[in-house]
N, C-alpha and C. Protein backbone atom coordinates (compact mmCIF):
# COMPACT_ATOMS: atom_id res chain seq x y z
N UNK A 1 -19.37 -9.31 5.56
CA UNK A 1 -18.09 -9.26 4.87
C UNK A 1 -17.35 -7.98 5.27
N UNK A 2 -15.98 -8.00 5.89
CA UNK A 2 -15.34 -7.24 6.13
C UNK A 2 -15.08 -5.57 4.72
N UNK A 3 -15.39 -4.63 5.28
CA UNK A 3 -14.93 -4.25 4.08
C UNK A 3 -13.20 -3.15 4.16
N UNK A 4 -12.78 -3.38 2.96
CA UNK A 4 -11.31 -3.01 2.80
C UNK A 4 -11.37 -1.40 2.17
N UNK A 5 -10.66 -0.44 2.77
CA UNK A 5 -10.76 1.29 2.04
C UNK A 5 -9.41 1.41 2.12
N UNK A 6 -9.36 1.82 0.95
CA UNK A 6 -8.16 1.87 0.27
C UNK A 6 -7.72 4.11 0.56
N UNK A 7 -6.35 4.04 0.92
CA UNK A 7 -6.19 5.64 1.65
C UNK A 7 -5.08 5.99 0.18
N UNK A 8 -5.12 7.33 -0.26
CA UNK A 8 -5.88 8.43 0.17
C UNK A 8 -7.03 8.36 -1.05
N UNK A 9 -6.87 7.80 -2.20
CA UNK A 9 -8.09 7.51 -2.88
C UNK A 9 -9.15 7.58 -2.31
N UNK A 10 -9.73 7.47 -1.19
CA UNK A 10 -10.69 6.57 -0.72
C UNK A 10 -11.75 6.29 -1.25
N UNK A 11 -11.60 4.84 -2.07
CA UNK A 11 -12.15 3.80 -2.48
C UNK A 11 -12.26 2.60 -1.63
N UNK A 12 -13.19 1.91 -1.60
CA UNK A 12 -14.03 0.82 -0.33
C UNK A 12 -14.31 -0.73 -1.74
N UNK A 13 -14.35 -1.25 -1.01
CA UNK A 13 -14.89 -2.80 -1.27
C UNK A 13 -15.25 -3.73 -0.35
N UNK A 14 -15.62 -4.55 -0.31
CA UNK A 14 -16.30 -5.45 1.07
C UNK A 14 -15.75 -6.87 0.25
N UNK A 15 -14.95 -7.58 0.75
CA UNK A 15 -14.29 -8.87 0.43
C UNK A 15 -14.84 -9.57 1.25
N UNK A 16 -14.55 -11.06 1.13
CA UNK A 16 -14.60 -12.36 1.88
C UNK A 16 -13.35 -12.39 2.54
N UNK A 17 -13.48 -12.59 3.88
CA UNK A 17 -12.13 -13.08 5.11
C UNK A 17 -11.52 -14.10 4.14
N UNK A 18 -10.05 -13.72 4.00
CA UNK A 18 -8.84 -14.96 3.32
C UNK A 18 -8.56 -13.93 2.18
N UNK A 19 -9.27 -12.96 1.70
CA UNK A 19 -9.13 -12.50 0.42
C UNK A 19 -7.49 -11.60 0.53
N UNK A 20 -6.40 -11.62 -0.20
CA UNK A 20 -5.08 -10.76 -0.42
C UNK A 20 -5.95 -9.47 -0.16
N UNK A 21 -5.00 -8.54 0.36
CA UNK A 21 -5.03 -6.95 -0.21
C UNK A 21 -4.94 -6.84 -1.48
N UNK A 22 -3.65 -7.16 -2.04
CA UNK A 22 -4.25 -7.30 -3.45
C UNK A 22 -4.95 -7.57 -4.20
N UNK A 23 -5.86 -8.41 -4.06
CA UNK A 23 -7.31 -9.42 -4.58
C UNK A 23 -7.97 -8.24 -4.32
N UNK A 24 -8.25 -7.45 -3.18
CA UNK A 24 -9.10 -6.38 -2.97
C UNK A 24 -8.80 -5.44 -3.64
N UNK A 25 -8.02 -4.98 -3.91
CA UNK A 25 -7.35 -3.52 -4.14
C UNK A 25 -8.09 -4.18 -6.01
N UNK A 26 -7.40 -5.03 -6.63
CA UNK A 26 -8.32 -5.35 -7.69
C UNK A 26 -9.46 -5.49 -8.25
N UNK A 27 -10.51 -6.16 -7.13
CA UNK A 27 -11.94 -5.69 -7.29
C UNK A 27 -12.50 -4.44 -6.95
N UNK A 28 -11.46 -3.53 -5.89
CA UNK A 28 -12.15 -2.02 -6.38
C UNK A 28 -11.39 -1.07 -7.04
N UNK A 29 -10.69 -1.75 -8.17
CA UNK A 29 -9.96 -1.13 -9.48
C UNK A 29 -9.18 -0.12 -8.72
N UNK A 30 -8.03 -0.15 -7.70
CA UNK A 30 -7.31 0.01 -7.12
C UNK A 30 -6.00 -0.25 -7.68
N UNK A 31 -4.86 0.37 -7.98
CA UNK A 31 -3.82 -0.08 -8.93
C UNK A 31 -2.48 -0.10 -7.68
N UNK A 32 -2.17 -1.14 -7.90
CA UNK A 32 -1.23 -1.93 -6.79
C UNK A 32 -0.19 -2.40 -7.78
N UNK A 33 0.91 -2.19 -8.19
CA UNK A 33 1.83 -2.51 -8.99
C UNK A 33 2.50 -3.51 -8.34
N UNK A 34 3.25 -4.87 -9.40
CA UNK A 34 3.36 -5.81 -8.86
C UNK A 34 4.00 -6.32 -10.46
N UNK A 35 5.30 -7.02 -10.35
CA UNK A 35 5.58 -7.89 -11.01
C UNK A 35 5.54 -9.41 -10.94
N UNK A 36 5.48 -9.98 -10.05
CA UNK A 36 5.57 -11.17 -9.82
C UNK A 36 4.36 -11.97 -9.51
N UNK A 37 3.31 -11.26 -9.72
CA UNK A 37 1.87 -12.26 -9.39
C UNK A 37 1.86 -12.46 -8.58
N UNK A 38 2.11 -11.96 -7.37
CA UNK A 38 1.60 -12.30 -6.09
C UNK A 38 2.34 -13.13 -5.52
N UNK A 39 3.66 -13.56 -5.91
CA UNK A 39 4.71 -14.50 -4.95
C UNK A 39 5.66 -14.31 -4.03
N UNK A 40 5.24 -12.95 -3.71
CA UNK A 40 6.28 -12.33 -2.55
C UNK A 40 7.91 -11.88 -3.33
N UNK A 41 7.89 -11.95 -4.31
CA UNK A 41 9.45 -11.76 -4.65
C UNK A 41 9.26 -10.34 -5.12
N UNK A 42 8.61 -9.54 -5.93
CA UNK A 42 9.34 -8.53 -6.42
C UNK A 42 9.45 -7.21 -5.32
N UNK A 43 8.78 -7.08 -4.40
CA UNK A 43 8.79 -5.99 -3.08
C UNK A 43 7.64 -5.22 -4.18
N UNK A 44 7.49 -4.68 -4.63
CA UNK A 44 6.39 -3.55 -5.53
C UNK A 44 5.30 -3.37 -4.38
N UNK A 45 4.52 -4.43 -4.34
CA UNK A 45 3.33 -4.31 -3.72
C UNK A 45 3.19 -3.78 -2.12
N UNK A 46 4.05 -3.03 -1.78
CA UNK A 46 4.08 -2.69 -0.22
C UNK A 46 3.30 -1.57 0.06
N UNK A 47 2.27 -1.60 1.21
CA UNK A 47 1.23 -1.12 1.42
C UNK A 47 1.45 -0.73 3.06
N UNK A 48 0.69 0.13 3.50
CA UNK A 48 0.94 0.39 5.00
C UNK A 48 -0.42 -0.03 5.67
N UNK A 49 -0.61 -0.42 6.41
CA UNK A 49 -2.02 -0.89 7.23
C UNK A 49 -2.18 0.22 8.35
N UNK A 50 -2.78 0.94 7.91
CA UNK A 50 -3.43 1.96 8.72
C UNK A 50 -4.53 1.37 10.04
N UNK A 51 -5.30 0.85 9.84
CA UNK A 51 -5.91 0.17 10.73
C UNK A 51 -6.21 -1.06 10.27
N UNK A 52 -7.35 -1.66 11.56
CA UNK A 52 -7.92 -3.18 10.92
C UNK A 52 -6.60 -4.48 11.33
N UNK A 53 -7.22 -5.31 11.41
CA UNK A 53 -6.37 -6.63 11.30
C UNK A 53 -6.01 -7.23 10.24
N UNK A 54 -5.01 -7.44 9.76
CA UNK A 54 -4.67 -8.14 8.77
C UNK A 54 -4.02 -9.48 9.07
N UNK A 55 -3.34 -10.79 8.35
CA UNK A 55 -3.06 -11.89 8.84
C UNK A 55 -1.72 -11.99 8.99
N UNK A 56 -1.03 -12.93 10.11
CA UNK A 56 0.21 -12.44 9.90
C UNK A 56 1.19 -12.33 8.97
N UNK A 57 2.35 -11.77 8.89
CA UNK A 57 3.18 -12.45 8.29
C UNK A 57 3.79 -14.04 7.63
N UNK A 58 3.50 -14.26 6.46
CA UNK A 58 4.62 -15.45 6.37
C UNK A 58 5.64 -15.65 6.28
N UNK A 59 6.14 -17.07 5.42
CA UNK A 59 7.69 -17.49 5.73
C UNK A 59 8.43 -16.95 4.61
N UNK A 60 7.09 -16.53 3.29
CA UNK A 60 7.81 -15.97 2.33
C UNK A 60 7.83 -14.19 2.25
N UNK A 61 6.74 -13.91 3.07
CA UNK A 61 7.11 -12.31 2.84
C UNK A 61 8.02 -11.89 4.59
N UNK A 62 7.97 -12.63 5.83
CA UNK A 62 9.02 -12.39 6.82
C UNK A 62 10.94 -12.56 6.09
N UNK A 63 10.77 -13.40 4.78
CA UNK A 63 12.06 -13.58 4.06
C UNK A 63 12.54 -11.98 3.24
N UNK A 64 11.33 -11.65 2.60
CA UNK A 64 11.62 -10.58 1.74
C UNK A 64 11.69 -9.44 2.81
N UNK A 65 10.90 -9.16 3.60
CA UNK A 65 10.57 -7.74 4.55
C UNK A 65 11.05 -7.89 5.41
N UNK A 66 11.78 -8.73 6.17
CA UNK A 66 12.41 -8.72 7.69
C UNK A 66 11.77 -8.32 8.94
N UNK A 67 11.99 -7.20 9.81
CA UNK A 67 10.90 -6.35 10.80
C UNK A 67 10.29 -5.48 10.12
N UNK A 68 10.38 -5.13 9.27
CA UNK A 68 9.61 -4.15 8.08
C UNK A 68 8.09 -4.13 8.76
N UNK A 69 7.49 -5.61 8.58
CA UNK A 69 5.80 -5.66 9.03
C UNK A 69 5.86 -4.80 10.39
N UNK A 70 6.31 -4.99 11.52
CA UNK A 70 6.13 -4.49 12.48
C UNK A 70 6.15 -2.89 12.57
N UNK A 71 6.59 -2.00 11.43
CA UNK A 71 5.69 -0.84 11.19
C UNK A 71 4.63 -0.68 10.49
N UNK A 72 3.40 -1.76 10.37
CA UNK A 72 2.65 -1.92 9.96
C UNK A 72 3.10 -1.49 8.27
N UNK A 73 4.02 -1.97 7.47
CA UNK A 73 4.38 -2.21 6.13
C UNK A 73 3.75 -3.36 6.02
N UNK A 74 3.34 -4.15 4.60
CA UNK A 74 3.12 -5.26 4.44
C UNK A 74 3.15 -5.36 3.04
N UNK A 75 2.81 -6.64 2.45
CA UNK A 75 2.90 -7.17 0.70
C UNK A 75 1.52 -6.93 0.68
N UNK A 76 1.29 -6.81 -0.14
CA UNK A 76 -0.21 -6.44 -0.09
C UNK A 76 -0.70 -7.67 -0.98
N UNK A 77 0.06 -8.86 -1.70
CA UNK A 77 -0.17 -9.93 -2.19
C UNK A 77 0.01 -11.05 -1.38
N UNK A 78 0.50 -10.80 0.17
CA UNK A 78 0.38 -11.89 0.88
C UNK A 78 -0.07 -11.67 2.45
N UNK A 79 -0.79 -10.50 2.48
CA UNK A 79 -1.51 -9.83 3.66
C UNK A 79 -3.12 -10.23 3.02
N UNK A 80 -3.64 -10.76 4.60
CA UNK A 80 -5.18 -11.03 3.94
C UNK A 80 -5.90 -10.52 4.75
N UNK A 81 -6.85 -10.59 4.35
CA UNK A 81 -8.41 -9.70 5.32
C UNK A 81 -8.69 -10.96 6.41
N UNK A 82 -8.72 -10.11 7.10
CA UNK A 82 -9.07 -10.76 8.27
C UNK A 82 -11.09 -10.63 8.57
N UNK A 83 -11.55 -11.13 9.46
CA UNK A 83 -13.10 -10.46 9.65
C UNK A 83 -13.54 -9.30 10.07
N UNK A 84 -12.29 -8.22 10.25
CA UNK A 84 -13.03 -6.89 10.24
C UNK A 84 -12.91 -5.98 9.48
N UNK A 85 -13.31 -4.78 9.24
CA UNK A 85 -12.76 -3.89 8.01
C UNK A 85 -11.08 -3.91 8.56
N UNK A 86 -10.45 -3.16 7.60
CA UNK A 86 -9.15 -2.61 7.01
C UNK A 86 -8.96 -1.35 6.70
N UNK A 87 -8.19 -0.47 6.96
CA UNK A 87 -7.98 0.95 6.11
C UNK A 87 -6.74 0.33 6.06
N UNK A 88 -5.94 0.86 4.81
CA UNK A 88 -4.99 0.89 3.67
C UNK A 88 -4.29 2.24 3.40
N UNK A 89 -3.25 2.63 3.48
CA UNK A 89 -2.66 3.37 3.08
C UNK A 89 -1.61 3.22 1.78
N UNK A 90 -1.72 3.86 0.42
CA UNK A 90 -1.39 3.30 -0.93
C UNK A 90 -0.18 4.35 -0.96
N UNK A 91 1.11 3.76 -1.22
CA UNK A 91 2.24 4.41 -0.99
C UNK A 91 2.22 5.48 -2.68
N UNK A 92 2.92 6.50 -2.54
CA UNK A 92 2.98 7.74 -3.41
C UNK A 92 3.72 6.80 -4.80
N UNK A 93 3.25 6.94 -5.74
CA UNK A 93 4.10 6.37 -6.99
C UNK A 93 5.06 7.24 -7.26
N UNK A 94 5.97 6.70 -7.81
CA UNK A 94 7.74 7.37 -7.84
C UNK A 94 7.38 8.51 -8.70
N UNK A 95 6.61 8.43 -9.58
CA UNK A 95 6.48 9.40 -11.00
C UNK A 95 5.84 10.71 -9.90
N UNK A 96 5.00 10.42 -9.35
CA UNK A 96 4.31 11.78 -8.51
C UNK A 96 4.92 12.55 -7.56
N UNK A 97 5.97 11.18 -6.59
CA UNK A 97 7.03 11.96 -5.92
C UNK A 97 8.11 12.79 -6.50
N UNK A 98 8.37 12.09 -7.28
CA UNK A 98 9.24 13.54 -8.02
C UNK A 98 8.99 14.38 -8.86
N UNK A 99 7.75 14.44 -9.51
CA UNK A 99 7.10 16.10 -9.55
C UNK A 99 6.97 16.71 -8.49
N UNK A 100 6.61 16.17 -7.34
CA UNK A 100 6.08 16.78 -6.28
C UNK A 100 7.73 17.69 -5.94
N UNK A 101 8.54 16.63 -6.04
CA UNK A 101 10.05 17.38 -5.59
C UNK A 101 10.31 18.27 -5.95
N UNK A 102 10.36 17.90 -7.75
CA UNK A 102 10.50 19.36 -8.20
C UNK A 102 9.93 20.68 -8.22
N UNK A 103 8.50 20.61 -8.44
CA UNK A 103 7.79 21.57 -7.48
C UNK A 103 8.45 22.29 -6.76
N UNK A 104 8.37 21.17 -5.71
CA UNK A 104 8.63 22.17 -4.29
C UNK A 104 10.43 23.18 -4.70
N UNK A 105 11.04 22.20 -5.10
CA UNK A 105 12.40 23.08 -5.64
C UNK A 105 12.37 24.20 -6.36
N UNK A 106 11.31 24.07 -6.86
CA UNK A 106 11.22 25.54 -7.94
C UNK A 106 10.58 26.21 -7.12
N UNK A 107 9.84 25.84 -6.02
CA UNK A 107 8.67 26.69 -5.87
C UNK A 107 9.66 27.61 -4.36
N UNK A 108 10.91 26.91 -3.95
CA UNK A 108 11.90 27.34 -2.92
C UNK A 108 12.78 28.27 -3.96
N UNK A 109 13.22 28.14 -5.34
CA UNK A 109 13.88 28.87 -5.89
C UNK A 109 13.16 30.41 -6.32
N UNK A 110 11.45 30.55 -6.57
CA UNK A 110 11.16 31.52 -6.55
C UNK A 110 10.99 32.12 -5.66
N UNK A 111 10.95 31.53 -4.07
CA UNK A 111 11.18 32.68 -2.77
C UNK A 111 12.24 33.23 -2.54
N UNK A 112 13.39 32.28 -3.07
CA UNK A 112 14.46 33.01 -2.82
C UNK A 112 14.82 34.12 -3.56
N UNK A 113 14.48 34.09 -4.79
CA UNK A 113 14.09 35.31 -5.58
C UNK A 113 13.58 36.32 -5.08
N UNK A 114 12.46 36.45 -4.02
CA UNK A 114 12.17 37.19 -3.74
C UNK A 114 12.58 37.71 -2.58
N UNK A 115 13.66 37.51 -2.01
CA UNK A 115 14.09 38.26 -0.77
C UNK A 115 15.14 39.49 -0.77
């Protein structure tokens, strides 16, 4: 069984070939946000494929993502495991990117302080 590692967590699971990224990312309690259950409509679930094969594109996520896949972006509810491992890259949640922003803004406003 192929197994799927989820980046930068790195957390692992070993799925059955056909299984979603998402299906995986769920059995190794991996949090993949998603409104729509897995039907390609809400965009949430976009994941980057770091390595590994995944399956191609379909007719419903080539509708939502356009050339998007071809920078290795994908739905992670309609990307499946293929028979070899996978690495996964899990995009930054909005709440962390912008602490992180602010941070860094404050952390540029106290150098400038100091010059």
């Amino acid at each position: 069984m192929p197994n799927v590692r989820f980046l930068p967590i790195d957390r692992s699971v070993h799925v059955r070939p056909g299984t979603s990224l998402l299906d995986a990312a769920r059995r190794a309690r991996v949090n993949i946000p998603t409104r729509c259950g897995g039907q390609a409509s809400c965009f949430m679930c976009k994941v980057q494929v770091e390595s590994g094969p995944v399956s191609e594109p379909n007719n419903k996520e080539l509708s939502k993502m356009g050339e998007l896949h071809l920078t290795g972006t994908r739905l992670a509810c309609q990307a499946k495991v293929s028979e070899s491992d996978v690495v996964i890259e899990l995009p930054e949640s909005p709440l962390k990117l912008a602490v992180r922003k602010l941070l860094a803004e404050q952390q540029e406003g106290k150098e400038g302080d100091n010059i």
